[in-house]
N, C-alpha and C. Protein backbone atom coordinates (compact mmCIF):
# COMPACT_ATOMS: atom_id res chain seq x y z
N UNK A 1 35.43 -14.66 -12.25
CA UNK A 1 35.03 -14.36 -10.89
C UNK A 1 34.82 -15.68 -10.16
N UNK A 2 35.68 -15.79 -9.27
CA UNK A 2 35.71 -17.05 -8.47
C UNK A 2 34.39 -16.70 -7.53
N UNK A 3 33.58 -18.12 -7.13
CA UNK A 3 32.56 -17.89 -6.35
C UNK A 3 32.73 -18.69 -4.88
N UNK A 4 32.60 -18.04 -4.06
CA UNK A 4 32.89 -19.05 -3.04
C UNK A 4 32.31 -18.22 -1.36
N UNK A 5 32.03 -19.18 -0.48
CA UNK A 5 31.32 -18.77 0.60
C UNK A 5 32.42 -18.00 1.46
N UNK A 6 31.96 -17.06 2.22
CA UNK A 6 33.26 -15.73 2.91
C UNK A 6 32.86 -16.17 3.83
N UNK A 7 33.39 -16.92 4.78
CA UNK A 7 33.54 -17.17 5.95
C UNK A 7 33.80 -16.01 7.21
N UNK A 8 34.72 -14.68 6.86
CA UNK A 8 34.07 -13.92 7.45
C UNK A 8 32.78 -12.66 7.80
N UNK A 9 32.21 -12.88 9.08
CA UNK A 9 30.87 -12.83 9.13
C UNK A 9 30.74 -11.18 8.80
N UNK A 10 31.33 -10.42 9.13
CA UNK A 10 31.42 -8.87 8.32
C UNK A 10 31.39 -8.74 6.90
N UNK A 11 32.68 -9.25 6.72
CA UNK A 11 32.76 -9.54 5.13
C UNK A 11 31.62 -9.92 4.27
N UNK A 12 31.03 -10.84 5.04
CA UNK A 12 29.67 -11.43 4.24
C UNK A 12 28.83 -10.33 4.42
N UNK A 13 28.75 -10.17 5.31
CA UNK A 13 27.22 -9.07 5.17
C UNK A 13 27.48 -8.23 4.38
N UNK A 14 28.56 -7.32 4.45
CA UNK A 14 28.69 -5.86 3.50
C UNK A 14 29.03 -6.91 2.36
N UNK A 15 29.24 -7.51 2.39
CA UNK A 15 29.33 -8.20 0.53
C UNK A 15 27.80 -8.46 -0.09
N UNK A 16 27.11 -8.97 0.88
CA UNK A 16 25.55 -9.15 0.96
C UNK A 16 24.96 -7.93 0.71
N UNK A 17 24.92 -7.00 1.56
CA UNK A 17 24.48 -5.77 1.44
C UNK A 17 25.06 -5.00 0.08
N UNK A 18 26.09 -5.08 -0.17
CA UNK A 18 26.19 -4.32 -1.63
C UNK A 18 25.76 -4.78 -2.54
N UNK A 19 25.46 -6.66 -2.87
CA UNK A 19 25.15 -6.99 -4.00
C UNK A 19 23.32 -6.81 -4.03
N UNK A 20 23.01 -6.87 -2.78
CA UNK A 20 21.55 -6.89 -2.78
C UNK A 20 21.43 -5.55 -3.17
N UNK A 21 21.88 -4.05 -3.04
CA UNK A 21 21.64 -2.75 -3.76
C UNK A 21 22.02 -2.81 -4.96
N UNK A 22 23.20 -3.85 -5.48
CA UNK A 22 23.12 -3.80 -6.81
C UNK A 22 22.06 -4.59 -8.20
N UNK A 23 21.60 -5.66 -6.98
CA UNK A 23 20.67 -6.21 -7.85
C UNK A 23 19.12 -5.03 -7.79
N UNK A 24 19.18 -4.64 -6.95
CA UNK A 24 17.77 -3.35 -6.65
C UNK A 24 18.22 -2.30 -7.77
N UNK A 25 18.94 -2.06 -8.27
CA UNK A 25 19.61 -0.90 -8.81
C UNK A 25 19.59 -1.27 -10.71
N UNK A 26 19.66 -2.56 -10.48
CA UNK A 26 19.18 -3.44 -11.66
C UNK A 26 17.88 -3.54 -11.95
N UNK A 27 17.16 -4.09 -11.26
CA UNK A 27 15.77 -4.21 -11.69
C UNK A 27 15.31 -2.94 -11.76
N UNK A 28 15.58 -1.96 -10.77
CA UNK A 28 15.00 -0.69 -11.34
C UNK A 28 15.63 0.09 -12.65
N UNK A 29 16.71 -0.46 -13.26
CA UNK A 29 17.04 -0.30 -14.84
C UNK A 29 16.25 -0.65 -15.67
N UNK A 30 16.27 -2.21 -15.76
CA UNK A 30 15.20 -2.80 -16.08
C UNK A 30 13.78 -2.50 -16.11
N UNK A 31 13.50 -1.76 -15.35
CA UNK A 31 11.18 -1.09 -15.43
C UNK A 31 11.36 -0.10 -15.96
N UNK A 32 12.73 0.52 -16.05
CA UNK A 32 12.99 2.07 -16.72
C UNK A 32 13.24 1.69 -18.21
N UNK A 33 14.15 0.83 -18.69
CA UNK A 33 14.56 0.99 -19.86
C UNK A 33 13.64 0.06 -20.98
N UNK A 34 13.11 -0.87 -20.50
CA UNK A 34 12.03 -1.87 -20.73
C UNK A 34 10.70 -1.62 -20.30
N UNK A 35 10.40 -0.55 -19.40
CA UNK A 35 8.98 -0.02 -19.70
C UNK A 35 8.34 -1.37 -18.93
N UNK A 36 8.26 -2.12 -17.91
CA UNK A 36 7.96 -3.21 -17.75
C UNK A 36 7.81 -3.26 -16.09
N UNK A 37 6.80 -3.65 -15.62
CA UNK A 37 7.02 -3.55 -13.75
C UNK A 37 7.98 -5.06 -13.75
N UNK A 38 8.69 -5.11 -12.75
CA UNK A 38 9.80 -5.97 -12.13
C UNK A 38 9.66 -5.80 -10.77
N UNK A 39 10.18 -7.37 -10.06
CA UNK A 39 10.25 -7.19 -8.77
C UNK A 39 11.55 -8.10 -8.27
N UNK A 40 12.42 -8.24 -7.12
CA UNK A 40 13.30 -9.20 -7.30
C UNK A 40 12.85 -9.31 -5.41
N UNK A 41 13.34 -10.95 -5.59
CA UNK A 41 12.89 -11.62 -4.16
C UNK A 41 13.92 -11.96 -3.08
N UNK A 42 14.61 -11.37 -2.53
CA UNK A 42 16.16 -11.44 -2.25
C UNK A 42 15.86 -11.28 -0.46
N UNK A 43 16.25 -13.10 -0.16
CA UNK A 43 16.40 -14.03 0.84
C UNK A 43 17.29 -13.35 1.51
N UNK A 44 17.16 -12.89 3.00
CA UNK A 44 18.90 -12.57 3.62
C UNK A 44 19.74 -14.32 4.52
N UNK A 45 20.39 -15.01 4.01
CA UNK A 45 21.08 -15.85 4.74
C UNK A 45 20.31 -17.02 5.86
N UNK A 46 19.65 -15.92 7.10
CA UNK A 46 19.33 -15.87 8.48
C UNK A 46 17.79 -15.74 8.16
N UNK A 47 17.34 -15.95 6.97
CA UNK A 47 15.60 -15.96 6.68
C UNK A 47 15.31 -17.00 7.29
N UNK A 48 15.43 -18.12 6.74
CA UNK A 48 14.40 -19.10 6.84
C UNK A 48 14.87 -19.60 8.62
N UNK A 49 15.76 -19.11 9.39
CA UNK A 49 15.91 -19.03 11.10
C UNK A 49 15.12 -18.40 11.69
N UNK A 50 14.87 -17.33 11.12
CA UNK A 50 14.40 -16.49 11.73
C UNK A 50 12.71 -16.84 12.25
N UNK A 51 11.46 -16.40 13.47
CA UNK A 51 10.37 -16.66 13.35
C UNK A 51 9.21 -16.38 12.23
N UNK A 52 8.51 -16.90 12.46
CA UNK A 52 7.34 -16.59 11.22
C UNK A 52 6.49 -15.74 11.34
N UNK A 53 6.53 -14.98 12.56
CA UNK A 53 6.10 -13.25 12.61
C UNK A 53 6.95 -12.56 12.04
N UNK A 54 8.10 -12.80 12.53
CA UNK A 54 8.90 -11.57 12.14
C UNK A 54 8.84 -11.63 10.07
N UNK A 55 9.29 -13.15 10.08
CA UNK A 55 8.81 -13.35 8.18
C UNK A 55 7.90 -12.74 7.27
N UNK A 56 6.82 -12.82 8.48
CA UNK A 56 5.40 -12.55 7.46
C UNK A 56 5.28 -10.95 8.09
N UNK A 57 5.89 -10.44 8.22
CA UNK A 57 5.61 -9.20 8.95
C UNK A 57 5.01 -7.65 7.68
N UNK A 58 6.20 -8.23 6.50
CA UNK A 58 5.70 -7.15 5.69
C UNK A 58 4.73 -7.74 4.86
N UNK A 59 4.64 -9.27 4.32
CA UNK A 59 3.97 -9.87 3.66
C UNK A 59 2.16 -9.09 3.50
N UNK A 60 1.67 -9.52 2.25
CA UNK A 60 0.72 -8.98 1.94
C UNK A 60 -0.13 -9.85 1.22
N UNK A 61 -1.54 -10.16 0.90
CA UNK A 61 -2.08 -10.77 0.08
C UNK A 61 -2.50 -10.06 -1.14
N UNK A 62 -3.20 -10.38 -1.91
CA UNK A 62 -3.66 -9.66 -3.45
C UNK A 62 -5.02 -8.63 -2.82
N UNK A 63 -5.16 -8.85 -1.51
CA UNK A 63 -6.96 -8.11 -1.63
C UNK A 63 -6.19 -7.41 -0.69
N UNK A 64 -5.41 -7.52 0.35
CA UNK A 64 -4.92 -6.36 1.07
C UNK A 64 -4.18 -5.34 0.01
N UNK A 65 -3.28 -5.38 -0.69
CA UNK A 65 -2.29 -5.34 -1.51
C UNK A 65 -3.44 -4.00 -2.35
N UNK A 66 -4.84 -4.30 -2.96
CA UNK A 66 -5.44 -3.42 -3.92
C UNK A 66 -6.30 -3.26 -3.19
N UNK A 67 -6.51 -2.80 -1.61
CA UNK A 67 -7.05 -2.27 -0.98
C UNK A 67 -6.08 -1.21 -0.64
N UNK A 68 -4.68 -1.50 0.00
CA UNK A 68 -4.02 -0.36 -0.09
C UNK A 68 -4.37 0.78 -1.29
N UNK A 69 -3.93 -0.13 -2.46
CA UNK A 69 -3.77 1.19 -3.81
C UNK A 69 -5.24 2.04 -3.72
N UNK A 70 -6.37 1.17 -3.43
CA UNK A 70 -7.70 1.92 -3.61
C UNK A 70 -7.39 3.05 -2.66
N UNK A 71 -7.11 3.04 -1.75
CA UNK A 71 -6.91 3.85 -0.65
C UNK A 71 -5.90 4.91 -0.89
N UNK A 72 -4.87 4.73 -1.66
CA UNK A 72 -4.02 5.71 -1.98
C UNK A 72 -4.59 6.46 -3.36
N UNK A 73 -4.76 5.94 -3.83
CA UNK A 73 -5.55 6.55 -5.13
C UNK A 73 -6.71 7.10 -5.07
N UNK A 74 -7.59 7.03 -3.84
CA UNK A 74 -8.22 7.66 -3.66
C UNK A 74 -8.06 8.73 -2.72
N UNK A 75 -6.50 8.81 -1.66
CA UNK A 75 -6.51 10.05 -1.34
C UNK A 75 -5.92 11.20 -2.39
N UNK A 76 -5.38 10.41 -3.23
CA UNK A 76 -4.85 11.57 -4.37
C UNK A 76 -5.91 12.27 -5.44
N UNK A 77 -6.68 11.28 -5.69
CA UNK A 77 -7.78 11.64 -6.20
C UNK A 77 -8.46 13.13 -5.33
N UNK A 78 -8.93 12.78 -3.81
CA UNK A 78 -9.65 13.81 -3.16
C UNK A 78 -8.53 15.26 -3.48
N UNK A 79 -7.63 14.68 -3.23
CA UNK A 79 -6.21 15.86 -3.08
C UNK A 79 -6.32 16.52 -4.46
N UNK A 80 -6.39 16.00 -5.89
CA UNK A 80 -6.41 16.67 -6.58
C UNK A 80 -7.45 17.39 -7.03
N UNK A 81 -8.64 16.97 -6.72
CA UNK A 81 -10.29 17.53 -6.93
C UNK A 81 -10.31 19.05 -6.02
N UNK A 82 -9.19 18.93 -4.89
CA UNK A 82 -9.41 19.74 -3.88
C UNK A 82 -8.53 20.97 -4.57
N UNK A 83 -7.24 20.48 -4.99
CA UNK A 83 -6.90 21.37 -5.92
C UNK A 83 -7.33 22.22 -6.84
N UNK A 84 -8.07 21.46 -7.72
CA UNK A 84 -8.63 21.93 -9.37
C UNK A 84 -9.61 22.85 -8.21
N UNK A 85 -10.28 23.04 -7.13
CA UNK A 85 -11.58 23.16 -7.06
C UNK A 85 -10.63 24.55 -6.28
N UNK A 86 -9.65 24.98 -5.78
CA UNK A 86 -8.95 26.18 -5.95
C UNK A 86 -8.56 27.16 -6.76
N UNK A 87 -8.12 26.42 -7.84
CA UNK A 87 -7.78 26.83 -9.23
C UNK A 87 -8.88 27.38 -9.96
N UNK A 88 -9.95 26.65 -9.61
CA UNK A 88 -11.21 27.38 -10.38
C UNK A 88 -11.41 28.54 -9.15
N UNK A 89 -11.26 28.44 -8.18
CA UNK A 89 -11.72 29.55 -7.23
C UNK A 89 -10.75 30.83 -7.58
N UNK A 90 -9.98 30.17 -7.95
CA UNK A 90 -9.06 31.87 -7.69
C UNK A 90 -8.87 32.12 -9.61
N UNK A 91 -9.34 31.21 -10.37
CA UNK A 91 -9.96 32.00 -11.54
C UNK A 91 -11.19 32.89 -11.84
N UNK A 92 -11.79 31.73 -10.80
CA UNK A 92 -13.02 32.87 -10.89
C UNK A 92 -12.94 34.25 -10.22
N UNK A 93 -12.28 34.63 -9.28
CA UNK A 93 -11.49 35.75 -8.61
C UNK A 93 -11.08 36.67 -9.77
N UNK A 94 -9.54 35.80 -10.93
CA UNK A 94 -9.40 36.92 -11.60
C UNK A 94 -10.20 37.74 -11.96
N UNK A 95 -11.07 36.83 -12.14
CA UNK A 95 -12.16 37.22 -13.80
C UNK A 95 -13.14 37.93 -13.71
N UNK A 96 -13.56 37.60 -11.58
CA UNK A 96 -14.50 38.87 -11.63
C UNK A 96 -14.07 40.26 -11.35
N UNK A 97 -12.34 40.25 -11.31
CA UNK A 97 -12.04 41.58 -10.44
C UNK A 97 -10.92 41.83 -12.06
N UNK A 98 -11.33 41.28 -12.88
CA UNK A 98 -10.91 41.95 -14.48
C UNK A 98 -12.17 42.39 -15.46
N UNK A 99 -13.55 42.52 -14.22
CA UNK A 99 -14.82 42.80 -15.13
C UNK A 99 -15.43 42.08 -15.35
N UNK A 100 -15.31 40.83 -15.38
CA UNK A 100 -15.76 39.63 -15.39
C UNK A 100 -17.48 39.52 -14.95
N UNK A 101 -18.94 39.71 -15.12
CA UNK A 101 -19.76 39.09 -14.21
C UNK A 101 -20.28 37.56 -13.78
N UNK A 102 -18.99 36.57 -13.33
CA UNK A 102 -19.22 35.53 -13.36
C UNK A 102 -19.52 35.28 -11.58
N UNK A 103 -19.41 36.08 -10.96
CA UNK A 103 -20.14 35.81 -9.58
C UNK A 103 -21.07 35.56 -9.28
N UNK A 104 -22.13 36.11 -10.29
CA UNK A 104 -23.31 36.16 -10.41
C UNK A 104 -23.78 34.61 -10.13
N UNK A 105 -23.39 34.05 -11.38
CA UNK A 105 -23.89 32.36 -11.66
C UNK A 105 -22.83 31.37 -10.07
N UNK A 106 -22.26 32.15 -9.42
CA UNK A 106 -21.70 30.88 -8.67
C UNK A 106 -22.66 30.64 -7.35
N UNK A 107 -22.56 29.88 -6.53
CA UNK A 107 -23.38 29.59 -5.40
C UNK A 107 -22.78 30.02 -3.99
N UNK A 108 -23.62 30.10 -3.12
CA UNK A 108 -22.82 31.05 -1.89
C UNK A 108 -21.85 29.97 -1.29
N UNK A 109 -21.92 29.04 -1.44
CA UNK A 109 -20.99 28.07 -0.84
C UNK A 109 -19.52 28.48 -1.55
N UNK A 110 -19.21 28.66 -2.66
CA UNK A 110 -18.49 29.07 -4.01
C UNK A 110 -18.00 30.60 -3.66
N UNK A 111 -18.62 31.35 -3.02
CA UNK A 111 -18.66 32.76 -3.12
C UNK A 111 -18.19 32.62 -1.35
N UNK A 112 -18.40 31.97 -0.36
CA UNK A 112 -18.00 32.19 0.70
C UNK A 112 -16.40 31.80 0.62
N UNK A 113 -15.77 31.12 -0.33
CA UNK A 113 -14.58 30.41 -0.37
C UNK A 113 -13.88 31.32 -1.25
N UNK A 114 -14.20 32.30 -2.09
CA UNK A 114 -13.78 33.33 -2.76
C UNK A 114 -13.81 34.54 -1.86
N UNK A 115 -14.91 34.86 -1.08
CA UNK A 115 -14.24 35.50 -0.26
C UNK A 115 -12.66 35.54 0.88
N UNK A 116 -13.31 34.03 1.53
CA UNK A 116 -11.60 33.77 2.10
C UNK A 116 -10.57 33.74 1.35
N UNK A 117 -10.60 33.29 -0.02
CA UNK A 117 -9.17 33.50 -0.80
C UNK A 117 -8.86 34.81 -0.74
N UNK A 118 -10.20 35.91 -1.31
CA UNK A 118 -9.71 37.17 -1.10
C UNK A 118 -8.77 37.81 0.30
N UNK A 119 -9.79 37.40 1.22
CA UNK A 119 -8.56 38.17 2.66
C UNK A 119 -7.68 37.11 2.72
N UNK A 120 -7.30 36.16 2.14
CA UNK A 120 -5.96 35.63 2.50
C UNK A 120 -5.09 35.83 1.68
N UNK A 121 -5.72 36.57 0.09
CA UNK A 121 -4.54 37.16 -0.45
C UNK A 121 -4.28 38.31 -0.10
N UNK A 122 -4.89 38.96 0.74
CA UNK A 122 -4.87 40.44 0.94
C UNK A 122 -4.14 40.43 2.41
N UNK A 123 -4.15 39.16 3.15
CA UNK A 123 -3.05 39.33 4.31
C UNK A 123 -1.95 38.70 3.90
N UNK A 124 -1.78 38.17 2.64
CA UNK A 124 0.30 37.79 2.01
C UNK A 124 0.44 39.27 1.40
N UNK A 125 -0.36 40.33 0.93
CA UNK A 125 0.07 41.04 0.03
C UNK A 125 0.65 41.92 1.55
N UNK A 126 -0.27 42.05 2.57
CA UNK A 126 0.20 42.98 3.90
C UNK A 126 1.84 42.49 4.55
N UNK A 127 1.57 41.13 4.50
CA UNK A 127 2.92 40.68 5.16
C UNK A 127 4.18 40.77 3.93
N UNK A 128 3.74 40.79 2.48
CA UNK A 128 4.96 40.91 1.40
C UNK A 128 4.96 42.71 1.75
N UNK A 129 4.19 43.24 1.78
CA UNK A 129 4.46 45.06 1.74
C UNK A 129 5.50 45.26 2.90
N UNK A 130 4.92 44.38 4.38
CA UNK A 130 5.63 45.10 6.21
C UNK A 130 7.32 44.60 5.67
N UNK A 131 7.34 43.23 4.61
CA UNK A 131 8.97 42.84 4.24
C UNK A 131 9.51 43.61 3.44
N UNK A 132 8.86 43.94 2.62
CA UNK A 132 9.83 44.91 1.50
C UNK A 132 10.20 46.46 2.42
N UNK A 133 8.89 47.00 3.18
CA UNK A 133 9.33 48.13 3.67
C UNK A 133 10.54 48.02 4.41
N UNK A 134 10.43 46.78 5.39
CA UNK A 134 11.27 46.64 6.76
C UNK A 134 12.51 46.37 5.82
N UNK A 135 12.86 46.01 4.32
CA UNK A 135 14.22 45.85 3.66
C UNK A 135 14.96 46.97 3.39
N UNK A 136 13.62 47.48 3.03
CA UNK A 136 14.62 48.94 2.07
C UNK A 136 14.30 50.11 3.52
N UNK A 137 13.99 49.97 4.46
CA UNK A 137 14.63 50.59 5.55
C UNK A 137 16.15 50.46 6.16
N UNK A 138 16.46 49.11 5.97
CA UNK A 138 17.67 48.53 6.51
C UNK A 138 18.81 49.09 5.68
């Protein structure tokens, strides 16, 4: 493979642009098959011309950088607590409407949110009944 500068300015870019997806396409082989985080640092040509806003624009430091993650990890965190804390609601649902007396021990805060699950399963079961009728009419 001969190496040499492409003088035309199209040519270069889409030559630029494909090798820079192929080196991205690489390193993400690389964290997959090696189990290993990777990062690659890939200059476009017209960098170091360009101003030093526009440069530093995505740039990040180490305390911004794990302030982001705290922040994302902690909305997933709330997101999944908010979850599990459904899952127990609409278990505890089965369990009291399979005989269950576990209503008893829950708190009205707990019991006001089991009620709304109840009428909101009871207005999908109304809107699944008005579809099936309105089908097998057709």
């Amino acid at each position: 493979m001969k190496l040499a500068y492409i003088t035309n300015d199209t040519k270069r870019k889409t030559t630029y642009k494909k090798r820079t997806k192929g080196l991205v396409k690489k390193v993400r082989e690389l964290t997959t098959l090696c189990k290993i985080e990777a990062c690659a640092i890939i200059l476009s040509p017209d960098f170091d011309s360009q101003p030093e806003s526009i440069r530093n624009n995505k740039m990040v430091n180490q305390e911004s950088f794990l302030e982001q993650s705290i922040a994302k990890a902690t909305l997933q965190l709330k997101k999944r607590l908010k979850e599990n804390h459904q899952k127990d609601l609409k278990k505890f649902m089965f369990q009291s409407l399979g005989g269950k007396g576990i209503l008893q021990s829950m708190n009205v805060m707990d019991l006001n949110e089991v009620g709304l699950l109840v009428e909101q399963n009871l207005q999908d079961i109304d809107k699944r009944i008005r579809v099936l009728t309105n089908e097998s009419r057709s």
